[in-house]
N, C-alpha and C. Protein backbone atom coordinates (compact mmCIF):
# COMPACT_ATOMS: atom_id res chain seq x y z
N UNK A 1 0.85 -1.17 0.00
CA UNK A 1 0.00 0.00 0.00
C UNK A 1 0.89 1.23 0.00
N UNK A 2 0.61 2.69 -0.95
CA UNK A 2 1.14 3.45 -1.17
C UNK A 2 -0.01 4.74 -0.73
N UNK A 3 0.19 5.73 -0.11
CA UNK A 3 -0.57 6.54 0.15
C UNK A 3 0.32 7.88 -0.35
N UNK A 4 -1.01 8.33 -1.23
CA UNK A 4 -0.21 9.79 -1.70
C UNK A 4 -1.28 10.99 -1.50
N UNK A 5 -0.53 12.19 -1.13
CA UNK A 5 -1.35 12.91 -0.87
C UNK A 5 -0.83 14.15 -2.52
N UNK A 6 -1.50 14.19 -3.22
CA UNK A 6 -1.41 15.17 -4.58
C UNK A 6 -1.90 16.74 -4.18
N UNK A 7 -0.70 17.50 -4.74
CA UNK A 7 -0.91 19.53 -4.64
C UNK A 7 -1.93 19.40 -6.18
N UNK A 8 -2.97 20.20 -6.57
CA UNK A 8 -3.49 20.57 -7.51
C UNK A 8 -2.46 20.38 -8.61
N UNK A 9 -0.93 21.04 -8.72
CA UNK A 9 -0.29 20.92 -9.91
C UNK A 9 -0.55 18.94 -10.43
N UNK A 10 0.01 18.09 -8.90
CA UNK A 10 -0.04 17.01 -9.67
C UNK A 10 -1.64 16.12 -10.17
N UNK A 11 -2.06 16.93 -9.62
CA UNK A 11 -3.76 16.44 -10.17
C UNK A 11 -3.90 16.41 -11.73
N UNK A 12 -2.82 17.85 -11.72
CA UNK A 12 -3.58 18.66 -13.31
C UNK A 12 -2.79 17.67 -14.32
N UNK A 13 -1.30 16.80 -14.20
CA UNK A 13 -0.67 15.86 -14.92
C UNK A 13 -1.57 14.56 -15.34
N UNK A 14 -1.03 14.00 -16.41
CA UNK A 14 -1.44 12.55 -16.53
C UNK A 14 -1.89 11.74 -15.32
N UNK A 15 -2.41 10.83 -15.24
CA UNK A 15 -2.79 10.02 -14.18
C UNK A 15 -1.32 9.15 -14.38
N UNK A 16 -1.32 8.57 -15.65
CA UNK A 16 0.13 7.82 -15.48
C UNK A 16 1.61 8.40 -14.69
N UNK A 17 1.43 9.73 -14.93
CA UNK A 17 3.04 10.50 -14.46
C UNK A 17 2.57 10.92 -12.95
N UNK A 18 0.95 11.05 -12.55
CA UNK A 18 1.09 11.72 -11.24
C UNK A 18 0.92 10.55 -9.92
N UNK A 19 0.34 9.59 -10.39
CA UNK A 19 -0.40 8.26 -10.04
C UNK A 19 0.69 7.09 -10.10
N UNK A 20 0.41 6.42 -11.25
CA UNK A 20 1.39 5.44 -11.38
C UNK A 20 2.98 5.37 -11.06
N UNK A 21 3.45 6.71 -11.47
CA UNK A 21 4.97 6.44 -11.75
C UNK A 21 5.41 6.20 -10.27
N UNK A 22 4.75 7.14 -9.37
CA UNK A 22 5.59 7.15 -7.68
C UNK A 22 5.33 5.59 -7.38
N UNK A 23 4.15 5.10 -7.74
CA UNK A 23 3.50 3.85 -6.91
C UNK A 23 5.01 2.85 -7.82
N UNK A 24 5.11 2.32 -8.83
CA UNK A 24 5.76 1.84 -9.31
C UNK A 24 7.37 1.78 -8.98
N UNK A 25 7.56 3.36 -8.80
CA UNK A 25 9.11 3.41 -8.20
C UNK A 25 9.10 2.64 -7.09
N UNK A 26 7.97 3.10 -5.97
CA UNK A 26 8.00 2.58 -4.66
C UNK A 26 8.26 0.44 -4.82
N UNK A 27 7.60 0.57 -5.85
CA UNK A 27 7.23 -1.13 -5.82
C UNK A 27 8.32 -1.72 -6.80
N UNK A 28 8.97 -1.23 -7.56
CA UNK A 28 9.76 -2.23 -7.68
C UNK A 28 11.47 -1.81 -7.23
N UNK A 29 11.32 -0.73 -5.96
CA UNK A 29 12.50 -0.72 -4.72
C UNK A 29 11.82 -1.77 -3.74
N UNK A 30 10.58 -1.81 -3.38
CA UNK A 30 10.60 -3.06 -2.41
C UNK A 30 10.91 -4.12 -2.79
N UNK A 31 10.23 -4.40 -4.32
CA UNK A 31 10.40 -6.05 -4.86
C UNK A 31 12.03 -6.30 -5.17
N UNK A 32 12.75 -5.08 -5.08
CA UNK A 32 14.44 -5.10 -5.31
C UNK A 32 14.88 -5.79 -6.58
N UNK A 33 14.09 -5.79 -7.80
CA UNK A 33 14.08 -6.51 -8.79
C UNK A 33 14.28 -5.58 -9.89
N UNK A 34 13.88 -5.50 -11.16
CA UNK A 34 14.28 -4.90 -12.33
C UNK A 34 12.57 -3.83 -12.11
N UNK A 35 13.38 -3.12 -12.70
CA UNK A 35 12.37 -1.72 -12.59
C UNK A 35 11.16 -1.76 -13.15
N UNK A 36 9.85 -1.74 -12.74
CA UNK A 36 8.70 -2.02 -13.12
C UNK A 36 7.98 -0.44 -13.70
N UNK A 37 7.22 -0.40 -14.98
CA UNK A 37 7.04 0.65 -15.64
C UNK A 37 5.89 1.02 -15.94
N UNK A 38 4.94 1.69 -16.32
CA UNK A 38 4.15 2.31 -16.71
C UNK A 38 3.75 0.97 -17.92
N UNK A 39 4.29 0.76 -19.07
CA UNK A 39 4.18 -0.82 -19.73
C UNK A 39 3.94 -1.81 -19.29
N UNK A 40 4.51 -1.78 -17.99
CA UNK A 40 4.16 -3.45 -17.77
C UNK A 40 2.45 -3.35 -16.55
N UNK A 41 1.98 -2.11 -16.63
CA UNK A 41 0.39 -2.54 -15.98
C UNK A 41 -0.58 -2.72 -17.62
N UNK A 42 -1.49 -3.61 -16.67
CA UNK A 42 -2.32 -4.18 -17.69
C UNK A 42 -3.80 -4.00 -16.90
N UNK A 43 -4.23 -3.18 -16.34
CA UNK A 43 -5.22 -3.03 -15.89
C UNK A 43 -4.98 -2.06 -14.51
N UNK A 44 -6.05 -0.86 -14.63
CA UNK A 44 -5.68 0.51 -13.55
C UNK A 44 -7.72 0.69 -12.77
N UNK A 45 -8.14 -0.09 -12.28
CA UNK A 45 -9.21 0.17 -11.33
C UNK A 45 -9.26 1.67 -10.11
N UNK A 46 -9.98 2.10 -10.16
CA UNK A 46 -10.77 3.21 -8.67
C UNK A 46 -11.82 2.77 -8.35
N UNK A 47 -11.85 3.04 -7.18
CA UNK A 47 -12.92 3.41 -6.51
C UNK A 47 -12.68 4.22 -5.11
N UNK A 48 -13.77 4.32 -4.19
CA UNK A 48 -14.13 5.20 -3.00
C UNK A 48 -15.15 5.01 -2.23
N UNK A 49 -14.96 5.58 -1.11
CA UNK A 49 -15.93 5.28 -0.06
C UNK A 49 -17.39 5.18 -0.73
N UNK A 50 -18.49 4.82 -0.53
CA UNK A 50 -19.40 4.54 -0.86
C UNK A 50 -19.74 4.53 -2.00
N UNK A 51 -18.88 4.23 -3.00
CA UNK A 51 -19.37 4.15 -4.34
C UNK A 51 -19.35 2.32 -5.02
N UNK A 52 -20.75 1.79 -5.44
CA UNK A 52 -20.99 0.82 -5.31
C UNK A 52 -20.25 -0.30 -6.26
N UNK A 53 -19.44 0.32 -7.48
CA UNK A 53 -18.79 -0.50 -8.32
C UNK A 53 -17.48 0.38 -9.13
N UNK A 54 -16.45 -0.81 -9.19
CA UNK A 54 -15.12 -0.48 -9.58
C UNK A 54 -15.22 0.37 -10.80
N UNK A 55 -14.23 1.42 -11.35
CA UNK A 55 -14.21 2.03 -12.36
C UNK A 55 -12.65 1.51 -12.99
N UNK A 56 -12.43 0.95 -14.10
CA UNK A 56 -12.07 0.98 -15.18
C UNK A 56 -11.20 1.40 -16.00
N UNK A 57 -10.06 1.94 -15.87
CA UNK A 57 -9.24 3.51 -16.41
C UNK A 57 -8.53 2.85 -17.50
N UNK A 58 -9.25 3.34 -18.39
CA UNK A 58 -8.50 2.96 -20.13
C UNK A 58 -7.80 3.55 -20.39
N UNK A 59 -7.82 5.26 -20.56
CA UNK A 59 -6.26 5.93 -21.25
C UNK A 59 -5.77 6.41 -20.15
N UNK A 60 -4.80 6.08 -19.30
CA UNK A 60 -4.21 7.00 -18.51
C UNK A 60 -3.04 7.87 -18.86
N UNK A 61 -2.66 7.95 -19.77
CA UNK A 61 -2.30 8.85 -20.42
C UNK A 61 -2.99 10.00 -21.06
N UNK A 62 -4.34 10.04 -21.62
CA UNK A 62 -4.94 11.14 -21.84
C UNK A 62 -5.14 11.91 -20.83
N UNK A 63 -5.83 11.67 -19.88
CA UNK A 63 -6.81 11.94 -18.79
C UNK A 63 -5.51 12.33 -17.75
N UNK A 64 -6.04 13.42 -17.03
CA UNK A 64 -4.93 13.99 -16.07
C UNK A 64 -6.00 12.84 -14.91
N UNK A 65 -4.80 13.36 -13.90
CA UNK A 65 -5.45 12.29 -12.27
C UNK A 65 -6.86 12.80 -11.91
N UNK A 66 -7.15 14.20 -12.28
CA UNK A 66 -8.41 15.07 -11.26
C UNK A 66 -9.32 14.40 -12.29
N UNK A 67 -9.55 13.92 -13.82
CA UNK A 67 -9.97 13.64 -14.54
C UNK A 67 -10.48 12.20 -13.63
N UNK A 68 -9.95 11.57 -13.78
CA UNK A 68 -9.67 10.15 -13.18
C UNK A 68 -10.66 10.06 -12.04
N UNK A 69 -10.21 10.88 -11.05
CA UNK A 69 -11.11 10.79 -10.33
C UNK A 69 -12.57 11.98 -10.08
N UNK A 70 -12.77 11.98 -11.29
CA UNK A 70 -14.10 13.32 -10.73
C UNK A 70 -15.13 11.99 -10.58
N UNK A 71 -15.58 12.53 -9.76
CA UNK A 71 -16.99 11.86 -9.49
C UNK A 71 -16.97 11.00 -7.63
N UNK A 72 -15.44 11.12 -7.82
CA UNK A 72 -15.35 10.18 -6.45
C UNK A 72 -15.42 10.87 -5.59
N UNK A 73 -15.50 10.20 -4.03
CA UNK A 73 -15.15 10.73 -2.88
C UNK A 73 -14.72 10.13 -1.56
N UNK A 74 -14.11 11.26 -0.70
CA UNK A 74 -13.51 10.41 0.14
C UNK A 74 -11.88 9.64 -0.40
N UNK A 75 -11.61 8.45 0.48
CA UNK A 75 -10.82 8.23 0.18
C UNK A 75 -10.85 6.80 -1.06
N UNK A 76 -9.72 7.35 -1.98
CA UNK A 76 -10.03 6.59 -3.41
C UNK A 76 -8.93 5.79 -3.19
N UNK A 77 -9.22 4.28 -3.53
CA UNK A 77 -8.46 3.21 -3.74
C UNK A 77 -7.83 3.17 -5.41
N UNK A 78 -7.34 2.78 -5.33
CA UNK A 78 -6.67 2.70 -7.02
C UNK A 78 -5.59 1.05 -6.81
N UNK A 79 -6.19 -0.39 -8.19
CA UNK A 79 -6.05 -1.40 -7.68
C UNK A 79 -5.00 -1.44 -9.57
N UNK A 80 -3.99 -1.46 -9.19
CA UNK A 80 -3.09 -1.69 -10.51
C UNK A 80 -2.79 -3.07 -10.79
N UNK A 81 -3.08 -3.64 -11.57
CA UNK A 81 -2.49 -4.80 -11.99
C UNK A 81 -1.53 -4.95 -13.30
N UNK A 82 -0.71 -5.59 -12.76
CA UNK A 82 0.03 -5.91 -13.69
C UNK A 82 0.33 -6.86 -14.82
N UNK A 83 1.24 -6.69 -15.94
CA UNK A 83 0.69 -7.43 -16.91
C UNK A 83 1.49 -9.35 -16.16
N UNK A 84 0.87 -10.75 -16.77
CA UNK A 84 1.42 -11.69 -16.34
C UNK A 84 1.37 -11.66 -14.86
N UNK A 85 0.33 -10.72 -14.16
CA UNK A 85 -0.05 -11.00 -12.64
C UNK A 85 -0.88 -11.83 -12.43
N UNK A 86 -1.17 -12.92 -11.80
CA UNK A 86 -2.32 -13.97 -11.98
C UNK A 86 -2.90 -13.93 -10.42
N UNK A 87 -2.77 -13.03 -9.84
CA UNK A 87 -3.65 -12.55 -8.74
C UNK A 87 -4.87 -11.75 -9.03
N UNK A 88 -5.63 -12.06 -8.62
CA UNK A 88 -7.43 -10.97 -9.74
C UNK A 88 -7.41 -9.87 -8.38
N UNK A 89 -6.51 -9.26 -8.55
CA UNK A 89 -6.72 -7.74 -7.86
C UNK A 89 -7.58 -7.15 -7.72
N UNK A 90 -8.39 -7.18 -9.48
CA UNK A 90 -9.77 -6.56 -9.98
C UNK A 90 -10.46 -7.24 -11.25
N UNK A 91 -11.86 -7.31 -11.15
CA UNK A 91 -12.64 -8.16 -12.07
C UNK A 91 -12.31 -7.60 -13.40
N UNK A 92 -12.00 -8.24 -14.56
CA UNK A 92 -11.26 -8.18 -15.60
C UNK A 92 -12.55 -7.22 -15.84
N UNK A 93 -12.16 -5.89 -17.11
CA UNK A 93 -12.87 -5.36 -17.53
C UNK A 93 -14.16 -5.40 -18.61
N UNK A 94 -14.90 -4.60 -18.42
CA UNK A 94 -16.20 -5.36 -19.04
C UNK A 94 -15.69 -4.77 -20.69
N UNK A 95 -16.36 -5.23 -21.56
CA UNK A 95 -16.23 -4.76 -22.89
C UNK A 95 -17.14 -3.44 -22.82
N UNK A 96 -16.75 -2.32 -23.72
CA UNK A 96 -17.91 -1.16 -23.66
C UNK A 96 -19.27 -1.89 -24.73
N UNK A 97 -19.18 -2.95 -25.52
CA UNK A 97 -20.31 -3.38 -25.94
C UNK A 97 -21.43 -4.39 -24.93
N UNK A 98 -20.59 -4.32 -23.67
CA UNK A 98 -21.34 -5.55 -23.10
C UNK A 98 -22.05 -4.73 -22.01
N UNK A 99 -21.40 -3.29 -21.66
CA UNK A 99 -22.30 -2.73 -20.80
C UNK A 99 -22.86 -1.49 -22.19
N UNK A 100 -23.25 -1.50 -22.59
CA UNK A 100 -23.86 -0.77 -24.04
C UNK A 100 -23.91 0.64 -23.57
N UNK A 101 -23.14 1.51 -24.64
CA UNK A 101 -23.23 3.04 -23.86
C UNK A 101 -24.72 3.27 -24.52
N UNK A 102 -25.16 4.35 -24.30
CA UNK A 102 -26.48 4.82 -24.17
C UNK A 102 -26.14 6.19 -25.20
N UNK A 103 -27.21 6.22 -26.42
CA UNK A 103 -27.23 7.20 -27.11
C UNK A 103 -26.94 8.27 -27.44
N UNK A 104 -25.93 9.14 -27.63
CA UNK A 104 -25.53 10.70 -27.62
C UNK A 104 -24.78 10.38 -26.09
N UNK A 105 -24.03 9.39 -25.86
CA UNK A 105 -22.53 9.27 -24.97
C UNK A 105 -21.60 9.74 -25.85
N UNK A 106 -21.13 10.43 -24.43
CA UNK A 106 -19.76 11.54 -25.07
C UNK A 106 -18.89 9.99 -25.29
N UNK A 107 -18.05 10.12 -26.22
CA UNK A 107 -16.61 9.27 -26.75
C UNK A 107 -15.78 10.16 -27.03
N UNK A 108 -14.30 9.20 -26.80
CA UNK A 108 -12.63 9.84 -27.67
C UNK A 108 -12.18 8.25 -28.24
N UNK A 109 -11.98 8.76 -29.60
CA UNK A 109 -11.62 7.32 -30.08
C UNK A 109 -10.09 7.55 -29.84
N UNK A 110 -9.66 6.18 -29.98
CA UNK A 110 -8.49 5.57 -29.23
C UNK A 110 -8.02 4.65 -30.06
N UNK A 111 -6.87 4.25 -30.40
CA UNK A 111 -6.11 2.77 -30.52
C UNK A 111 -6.12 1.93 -32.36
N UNK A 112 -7.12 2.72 -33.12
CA UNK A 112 -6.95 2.87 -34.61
C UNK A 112 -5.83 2.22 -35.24
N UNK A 113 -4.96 1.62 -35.89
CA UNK A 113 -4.06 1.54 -36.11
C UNK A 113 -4.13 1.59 -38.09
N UNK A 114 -5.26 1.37 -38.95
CA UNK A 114 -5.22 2.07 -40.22
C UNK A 114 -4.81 3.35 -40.61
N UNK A 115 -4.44 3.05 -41.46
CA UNK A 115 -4.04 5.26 -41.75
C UNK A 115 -5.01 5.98 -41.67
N UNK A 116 -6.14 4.93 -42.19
CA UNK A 116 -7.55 6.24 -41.81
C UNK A 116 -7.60 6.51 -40.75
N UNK A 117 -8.07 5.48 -39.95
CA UNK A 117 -8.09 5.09 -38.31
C UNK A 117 -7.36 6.07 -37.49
N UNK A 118 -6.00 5.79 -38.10
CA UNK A 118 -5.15 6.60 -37.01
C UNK A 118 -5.48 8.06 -36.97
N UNK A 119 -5.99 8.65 -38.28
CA UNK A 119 -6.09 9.91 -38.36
C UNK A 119 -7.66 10.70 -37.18
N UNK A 120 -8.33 9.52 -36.79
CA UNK A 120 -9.40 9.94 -36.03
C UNK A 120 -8.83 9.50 -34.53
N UNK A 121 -7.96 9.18 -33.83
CA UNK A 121 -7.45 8.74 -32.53
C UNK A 121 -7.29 10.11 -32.50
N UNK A 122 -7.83 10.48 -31.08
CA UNK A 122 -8.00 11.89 -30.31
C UNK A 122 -9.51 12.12 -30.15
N UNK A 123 -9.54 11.89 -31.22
CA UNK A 123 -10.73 12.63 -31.96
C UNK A 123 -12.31 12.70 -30.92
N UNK A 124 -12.90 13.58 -30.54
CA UNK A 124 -14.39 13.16 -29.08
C UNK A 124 -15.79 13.62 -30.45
N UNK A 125 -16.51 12.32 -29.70
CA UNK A 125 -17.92 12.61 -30.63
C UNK A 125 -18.56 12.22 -29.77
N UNK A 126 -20.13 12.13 -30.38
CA UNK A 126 -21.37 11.63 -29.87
C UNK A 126 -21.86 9.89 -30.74
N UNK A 127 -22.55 8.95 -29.60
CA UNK A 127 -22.99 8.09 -30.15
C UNK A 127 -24.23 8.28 -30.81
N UNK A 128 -24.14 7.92 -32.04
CA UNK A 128 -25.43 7.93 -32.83
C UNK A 128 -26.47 6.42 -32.82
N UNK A 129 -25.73 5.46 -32.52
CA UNK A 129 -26.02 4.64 -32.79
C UNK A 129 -25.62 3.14 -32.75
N UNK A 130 -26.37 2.18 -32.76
CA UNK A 130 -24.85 0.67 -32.55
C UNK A 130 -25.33 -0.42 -33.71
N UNK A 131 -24.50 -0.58 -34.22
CA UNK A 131 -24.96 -1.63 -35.76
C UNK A 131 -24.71 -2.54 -35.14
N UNK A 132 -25.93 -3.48 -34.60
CA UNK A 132 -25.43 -5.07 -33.85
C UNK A 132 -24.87 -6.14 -34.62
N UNK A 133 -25.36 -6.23 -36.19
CA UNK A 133 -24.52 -7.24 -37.24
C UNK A 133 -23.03 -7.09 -36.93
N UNK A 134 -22.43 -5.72 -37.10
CA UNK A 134 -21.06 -5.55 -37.24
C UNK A 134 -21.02 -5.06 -36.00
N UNK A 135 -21.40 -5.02 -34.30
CA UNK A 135 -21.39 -5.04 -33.22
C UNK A 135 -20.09 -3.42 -33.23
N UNK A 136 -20.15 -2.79 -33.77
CA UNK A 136 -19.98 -1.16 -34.25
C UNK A 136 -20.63 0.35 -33.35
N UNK A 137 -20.17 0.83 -32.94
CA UNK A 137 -20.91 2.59 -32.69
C UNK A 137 -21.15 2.82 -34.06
N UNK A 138 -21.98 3.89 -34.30
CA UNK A 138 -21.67 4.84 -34.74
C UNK A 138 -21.08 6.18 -34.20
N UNK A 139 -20.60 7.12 -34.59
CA UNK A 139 -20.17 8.10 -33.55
C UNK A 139 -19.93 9.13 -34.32
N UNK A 140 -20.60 10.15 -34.02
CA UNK A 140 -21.08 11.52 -34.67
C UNK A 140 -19.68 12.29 -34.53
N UNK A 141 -18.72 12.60 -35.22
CA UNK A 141 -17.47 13.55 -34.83
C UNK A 141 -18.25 14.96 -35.11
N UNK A 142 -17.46 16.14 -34.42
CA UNK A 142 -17.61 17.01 -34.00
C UNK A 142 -17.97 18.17 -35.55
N UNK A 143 -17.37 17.87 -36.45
CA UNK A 143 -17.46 18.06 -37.71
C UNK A 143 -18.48 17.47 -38.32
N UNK A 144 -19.61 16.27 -37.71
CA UNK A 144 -20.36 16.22 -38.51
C UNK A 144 -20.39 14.47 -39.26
N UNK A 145 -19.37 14.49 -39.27
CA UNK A 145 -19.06 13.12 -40.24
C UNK A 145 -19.67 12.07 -39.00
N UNK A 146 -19.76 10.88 -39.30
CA UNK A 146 -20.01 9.65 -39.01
C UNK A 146 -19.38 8.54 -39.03
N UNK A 147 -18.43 7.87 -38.21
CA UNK A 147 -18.04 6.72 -38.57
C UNK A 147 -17.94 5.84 -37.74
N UNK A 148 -18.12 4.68 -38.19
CA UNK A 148 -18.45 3.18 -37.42
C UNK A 148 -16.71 2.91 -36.43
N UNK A 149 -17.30 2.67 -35.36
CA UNK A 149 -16.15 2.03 -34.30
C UNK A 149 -16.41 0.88 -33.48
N UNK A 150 -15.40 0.40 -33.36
CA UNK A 150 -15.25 -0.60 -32.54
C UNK A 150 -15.21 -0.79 -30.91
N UNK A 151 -15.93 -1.08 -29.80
CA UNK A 151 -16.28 -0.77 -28.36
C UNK A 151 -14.62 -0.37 -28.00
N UNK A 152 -13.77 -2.02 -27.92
CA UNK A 152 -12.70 -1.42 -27.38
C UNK A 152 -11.87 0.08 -27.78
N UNK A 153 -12.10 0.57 -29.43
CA UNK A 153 -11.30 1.88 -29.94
C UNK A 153 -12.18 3.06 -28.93
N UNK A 154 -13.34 3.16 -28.16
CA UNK A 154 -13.48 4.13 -27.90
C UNK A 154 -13.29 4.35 -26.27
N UNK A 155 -13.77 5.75 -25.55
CA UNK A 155 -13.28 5.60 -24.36
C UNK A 155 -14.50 6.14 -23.64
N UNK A 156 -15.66 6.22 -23.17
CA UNK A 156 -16.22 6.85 -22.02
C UNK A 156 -15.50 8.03 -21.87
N UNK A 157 -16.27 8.90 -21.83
CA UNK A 157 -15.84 10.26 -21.44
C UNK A 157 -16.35 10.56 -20.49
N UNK A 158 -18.12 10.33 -20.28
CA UNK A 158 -19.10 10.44 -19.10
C UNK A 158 -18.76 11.76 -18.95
N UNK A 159 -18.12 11.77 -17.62
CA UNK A 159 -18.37 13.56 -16.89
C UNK A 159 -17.31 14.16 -17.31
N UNK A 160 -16.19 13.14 -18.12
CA UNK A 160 -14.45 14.01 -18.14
C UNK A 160 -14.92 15.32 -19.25
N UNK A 161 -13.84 16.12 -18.95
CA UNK A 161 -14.20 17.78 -19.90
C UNK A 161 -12.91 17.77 -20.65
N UNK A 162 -12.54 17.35 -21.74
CA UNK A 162 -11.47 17.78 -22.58
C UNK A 162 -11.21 19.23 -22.00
């Protein structure tokens, strides 16, 4: 267990650089082993006092820490797992098609790797829609256009504010 207390500046950083990196230094000086990194987690959970189910953290690199945690309160747990950890720290994550976002949900697509593709990673829209044949969003970009995505390429935005 690592307890950190964050000044506003480190809120306003990545969750990865304000969050992860100290916890990681700390943990792999105890484990006295080869230096454990920002790469090797494979899953970043929150939660907080009375809040009834784990949250999820897909880009921690986009999203500063205050991002991360808006909505919580009290004191917030944060459950990192690592990659090749076979301890269930936290219930593997749900697919965003399996908990189905709900109509005109804010999105940022993510993880593209076509040249088209890549050119829309950043990119925040609205859901228009879900093609269940090709199990697809649609997702309204900000410009207007329309294009079909895949659950894992996008990210929940919910309450976060670019």
């Amino acid at each position: 267990m690592l307890k950190l207390t964050l000044s506003e500046k480190q809120m306003a950083k990545p969750f990865a650089e304000a969050i992860l990196k100290p916890f990681l230094k700390a943990y792999s000086k105890k484990k006295g082993g080869a230096e454990v990194t920002v790469k090797d987690v494979s899953q970043v959970t929150v939660d907080s006092d009375g809040q009834t189910s784990l949250k999820v953290l897909n880009d921690i690199h986009i999203f500063s820490a205050e991002q991360c945690f808006e909505g919580l309160e009290g004191n917030i747990d944060v459950d990192i797992r690592l990659k090749g950890d076979d301890m269930p720290n936290a219930p593997a994550p749900k697919p965003v098609a399996s908990t189905r976002l709900p109509k005109d949900a804010r999105v940022l697509i993510h993880g593209l790797t076509s040249a088209a593709g890549e050119q829309l990673n950043g990119l925040e829209g609205r859901l228009s829609g879900f093609h269940e044949p090709k199990e697809r969003y649609q997702v309204t970009l900000k410009d207007g256009k329309v294009v079909s995505v895949r659950a894992e390429n996008l990210i929940d935005l919910g309450q976060h504010k670019l």
